[in-house]
Structure formats: C-alpha cells, structure tokens
C-alpha atoms as a PDB file:
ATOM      1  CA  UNK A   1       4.358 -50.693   8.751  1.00  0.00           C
ATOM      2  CA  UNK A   2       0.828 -52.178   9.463  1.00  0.00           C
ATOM      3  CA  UNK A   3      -2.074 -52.543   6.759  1.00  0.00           C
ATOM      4  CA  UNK A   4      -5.600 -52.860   7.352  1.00  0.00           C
ATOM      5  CA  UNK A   5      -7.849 -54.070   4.751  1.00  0.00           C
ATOM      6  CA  UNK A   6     -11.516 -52.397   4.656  1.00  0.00           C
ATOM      7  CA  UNK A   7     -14.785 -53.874   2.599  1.00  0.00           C
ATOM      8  CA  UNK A   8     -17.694 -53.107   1.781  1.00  0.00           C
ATOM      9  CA  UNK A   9     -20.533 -55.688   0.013  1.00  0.00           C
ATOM     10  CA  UNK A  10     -22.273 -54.299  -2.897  1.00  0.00           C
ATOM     11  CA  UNK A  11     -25.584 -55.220  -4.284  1.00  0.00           C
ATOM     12  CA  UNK A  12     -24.376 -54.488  -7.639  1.00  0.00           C
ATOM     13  CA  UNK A  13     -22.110 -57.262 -10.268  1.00  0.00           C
ATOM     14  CA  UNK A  14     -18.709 -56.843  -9.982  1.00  0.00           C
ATOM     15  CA  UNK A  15     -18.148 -55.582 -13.757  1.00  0.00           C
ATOM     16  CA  UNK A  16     -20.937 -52.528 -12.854  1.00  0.00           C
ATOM     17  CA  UNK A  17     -18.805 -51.180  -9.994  1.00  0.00           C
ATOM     18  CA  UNK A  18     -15.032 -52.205 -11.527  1.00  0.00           C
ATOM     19  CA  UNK A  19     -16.781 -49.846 -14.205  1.00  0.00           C
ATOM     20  CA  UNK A  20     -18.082 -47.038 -12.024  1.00  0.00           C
ATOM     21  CA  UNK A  21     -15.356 -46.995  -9.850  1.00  0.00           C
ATOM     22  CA  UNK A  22     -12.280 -47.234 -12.304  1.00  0.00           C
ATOM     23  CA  UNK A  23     -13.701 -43.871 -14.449  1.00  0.00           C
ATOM     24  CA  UNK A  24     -11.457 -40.758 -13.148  1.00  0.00           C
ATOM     25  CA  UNK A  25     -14.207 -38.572 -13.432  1.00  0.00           C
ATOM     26  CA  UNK A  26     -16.473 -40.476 -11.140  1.00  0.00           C
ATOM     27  CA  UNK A  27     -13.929 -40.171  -8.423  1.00  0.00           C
ATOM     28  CA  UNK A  28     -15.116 -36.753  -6.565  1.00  0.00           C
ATOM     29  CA  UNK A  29     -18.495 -38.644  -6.079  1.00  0.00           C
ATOM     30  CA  UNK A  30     -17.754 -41.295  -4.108  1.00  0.00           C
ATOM     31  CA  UNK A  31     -13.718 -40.970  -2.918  1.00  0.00           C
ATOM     32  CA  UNK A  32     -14.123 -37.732  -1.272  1.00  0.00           C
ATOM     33  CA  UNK A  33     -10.855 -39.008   1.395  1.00  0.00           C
ATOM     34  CA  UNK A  34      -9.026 -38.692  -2.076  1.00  0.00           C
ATOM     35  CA  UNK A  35     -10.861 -35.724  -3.397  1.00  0.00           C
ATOM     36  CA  UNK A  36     -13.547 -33.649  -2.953  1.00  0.00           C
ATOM     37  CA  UNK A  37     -13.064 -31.469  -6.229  1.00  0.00           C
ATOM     38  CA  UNK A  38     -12.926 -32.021 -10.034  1.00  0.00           C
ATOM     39  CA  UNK A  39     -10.055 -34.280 -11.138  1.00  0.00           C
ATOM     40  CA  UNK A  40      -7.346 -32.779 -13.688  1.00  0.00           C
ATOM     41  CA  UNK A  41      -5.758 -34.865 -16.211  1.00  0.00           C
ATOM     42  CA  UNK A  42      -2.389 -34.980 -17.349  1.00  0.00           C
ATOM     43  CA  UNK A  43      -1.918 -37.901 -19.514  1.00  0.00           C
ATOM     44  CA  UNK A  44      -2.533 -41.219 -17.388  1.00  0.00           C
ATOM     45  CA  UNK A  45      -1.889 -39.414 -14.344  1.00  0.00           C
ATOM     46  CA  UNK A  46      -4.479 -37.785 -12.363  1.00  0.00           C
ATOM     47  CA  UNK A  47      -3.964 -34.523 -10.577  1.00  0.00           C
ATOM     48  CA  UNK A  48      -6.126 -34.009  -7.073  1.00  0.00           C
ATOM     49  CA  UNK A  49      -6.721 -31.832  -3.975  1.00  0.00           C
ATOM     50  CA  UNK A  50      -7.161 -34.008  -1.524  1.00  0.00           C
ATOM     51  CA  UNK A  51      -7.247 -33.230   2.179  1.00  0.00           C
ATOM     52  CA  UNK A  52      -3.838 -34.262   2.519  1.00  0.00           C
ATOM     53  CA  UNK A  53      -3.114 -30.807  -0.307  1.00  0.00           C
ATOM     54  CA  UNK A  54      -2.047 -31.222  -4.093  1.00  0.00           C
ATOM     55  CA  UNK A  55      -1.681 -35.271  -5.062  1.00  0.00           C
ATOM     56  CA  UNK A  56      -1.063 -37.454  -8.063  1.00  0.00           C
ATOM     57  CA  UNK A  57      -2.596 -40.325  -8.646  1.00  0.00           C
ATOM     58  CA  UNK A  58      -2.050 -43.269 -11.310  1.00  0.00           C
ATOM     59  CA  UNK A  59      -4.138 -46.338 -11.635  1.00  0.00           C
ATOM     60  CA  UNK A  60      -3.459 -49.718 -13.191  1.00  0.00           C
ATOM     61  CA  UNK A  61      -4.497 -49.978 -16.315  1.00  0.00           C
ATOM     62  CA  UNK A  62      -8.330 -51.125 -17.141  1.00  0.00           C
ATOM     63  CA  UNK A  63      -8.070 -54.773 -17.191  1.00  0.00           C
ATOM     64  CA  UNK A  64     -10.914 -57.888 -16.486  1.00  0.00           C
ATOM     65  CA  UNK A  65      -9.554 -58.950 -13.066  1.00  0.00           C
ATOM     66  CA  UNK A  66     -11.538 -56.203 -10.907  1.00  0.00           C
ATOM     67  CA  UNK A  67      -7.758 -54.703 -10.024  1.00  0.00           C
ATOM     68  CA  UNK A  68      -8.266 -50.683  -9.167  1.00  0.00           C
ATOM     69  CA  UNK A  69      -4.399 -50.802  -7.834  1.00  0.00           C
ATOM     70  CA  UNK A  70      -3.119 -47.470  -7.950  1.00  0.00           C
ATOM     71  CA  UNK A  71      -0.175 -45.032  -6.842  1.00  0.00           C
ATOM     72  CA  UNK A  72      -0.482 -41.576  -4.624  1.00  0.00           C
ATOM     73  CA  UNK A  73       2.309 -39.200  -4.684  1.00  0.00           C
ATOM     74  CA  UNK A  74       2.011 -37.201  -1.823  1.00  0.00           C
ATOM     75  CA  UNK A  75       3.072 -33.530  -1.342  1.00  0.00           C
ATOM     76  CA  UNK A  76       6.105 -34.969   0.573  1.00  0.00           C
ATOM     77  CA  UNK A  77       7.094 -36.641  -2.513  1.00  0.00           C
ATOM     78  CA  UNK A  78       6.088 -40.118  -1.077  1.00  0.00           C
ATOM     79  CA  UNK A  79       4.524 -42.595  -3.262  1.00  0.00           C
ATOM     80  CA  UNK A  80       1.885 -44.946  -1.466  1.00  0.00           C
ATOM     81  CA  UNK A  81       0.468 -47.809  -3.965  1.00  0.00           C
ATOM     82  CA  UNK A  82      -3.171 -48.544  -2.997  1.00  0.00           C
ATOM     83  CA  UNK A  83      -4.644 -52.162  -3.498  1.00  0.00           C
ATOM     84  CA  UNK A  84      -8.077 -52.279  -4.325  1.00  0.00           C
ATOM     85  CA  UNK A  85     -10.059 -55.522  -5.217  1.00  0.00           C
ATOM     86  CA  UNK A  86     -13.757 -55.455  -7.014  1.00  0.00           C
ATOM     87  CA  UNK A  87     -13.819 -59.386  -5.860  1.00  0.00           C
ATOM     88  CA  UNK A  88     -17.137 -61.419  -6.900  1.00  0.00           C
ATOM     89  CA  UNK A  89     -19.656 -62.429  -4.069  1.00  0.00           C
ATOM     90  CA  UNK A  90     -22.701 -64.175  -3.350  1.00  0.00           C
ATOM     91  CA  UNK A  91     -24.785 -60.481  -2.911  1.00  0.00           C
ATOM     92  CA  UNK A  92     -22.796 -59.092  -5.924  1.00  0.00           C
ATOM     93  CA  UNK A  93     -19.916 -57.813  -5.084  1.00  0.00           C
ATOM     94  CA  UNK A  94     -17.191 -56.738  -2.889  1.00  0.00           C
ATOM     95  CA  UNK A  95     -14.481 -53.913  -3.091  1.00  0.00           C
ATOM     96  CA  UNK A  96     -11.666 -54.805  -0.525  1.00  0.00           C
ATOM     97  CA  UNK A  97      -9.113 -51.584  -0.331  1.00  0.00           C
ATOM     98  CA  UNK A  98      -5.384 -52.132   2.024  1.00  0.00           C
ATOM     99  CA  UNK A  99      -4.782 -48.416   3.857  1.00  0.00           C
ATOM    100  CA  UNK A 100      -0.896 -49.113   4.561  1.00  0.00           C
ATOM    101  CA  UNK A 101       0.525 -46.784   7.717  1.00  0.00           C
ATOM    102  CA  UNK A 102       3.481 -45.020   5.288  1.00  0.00           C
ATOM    103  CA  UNK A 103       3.919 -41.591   7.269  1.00  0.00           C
ATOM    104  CA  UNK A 104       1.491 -42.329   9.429  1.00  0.00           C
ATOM    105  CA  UNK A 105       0.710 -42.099  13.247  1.00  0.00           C
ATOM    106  CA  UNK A 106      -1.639 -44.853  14.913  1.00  0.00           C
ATOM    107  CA  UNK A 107      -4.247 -42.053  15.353  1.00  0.00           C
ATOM    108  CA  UNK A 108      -4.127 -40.980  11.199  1.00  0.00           C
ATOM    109  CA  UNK A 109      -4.145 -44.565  10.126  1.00  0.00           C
ATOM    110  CA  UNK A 110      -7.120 -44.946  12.137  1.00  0.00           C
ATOM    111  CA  UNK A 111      -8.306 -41.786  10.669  1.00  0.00           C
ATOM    112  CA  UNK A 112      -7.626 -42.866   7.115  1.00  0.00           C
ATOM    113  CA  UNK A 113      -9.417 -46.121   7.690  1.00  0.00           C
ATOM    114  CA  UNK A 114     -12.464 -44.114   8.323  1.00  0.00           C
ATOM    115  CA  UNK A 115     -12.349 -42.101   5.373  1.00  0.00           C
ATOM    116  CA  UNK A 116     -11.848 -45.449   3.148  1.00  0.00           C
ATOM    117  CA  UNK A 117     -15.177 -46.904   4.951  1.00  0.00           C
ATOM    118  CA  UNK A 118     -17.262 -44.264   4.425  1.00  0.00           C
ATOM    119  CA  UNK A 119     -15.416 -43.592   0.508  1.00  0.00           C
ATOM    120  CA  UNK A 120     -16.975 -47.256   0.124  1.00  0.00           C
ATOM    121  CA  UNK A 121     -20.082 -46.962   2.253  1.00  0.00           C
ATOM    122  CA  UNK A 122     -20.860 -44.033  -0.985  1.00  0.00           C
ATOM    123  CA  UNK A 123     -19.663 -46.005  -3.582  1.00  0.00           C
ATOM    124  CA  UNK A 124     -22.301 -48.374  -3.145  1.00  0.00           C
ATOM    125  CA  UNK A 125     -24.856 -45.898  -1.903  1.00  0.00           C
ATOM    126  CA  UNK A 126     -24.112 -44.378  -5.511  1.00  0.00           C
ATOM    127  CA  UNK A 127     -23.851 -47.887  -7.357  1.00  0.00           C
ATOM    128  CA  UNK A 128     -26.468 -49.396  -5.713  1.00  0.00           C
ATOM    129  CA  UNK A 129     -29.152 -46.636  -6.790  1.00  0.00           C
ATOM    130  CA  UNK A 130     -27.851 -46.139 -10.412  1.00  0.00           C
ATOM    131  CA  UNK A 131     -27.052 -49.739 -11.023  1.00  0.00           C
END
C-alpha cells in the first residue's frame, strides 16, 4: 500500500481553518471528492453520498492540535482512516491530508489525489475570502 501526502498553504491562522474545516456542515463546500450534497447526522457519525455511493464518516474529536483524522466506511464495508494536519506556517497555515491506495488501482489513487488537491485548493479559496 503506498500513501501520498497532498498540501496546500493557506493565508489564513491555523485555528480559522482547523475551525472551518472540522464543522460537518461546512463539508459539501469545500470536500466535494467526499461529498457534493448535504451531510446527514447520526450521532458522531456522518452519513454522505460521495462519488464513491453511500459513506460514513467519523472524525476525531475537536481537540487544539489541528488533528482532522477521520474514518470512511466505504460501501464495500472497508474502513480507510484519513490523516489530516492543520500544521502552523510562516504564510498561515498548512493542511497536509495522506490519500492511502486501500482498494485502489495506480490510476484511482492518482485520481483520488486530484480530488484531495483541488478539495484543498477550495478550502482555502473559501477560507481565504471569509477569513
């Protein structure tokens, strides 16, 4: 199984987009590889339709560390547990997300990697203008 890590730099402090990006209802803006439609909840867990069909998601709880881990149960039943890091830097900050190759060809990794870089290159189009 390969990873590949994808950033983005973000014009924004760190706590603004940990904020932004942690709220569930937030995440049809800017995570449209994860969902492009309203987001149900079911206690802590998140239900989605993503392109990949129906998915559950569950993040790490809200904490100070700028950790958006969280877990996506697939339709096949597999869960895939998603690092993401809101990490200071000199411009603001930066959100670092690992795609992991569970289930997946070359070609669809390569294909998820895209979706994560443009999911990030709208996060901070969107955190960037609303600050």
């Amino acid at each position: 199984m390969r990873s590949r890590h994808v950033s983005q730099v973000i014009a924004v402090p760190p706590a603004v987009v940990y904020a932004f990006a942690a709220e569930p209802d937030n995440l049809p803006r800017w995570a449209a590889g994860l969902t492009g439609a309203e987001v149900e909840r079911s206690g802590d867990t998140l239900l989605v339709e993503s392109p990949m069909g129906r998915v559950t998601v569950r993040f790490v709880p809200r904490n100070d560390l700028g950790v958006l881990d969280h877990d996506v149960t697939l339709p096949s039943g597999t869960t895939v547990t998603n690092p993401v890091r809101v990490l200071a830097h000199p411009e603001g900050c930066e959100v670092v997300f690992t795609v992991r190759q569970i289930e997946l060809t070359d070609e669809e990794l390569e294909r998820d990697v895209g979706m994560v870089q443009a999911d990030l290159a709208r996060l901070k189009q969107i955190v960037e203008r609303e600050g």
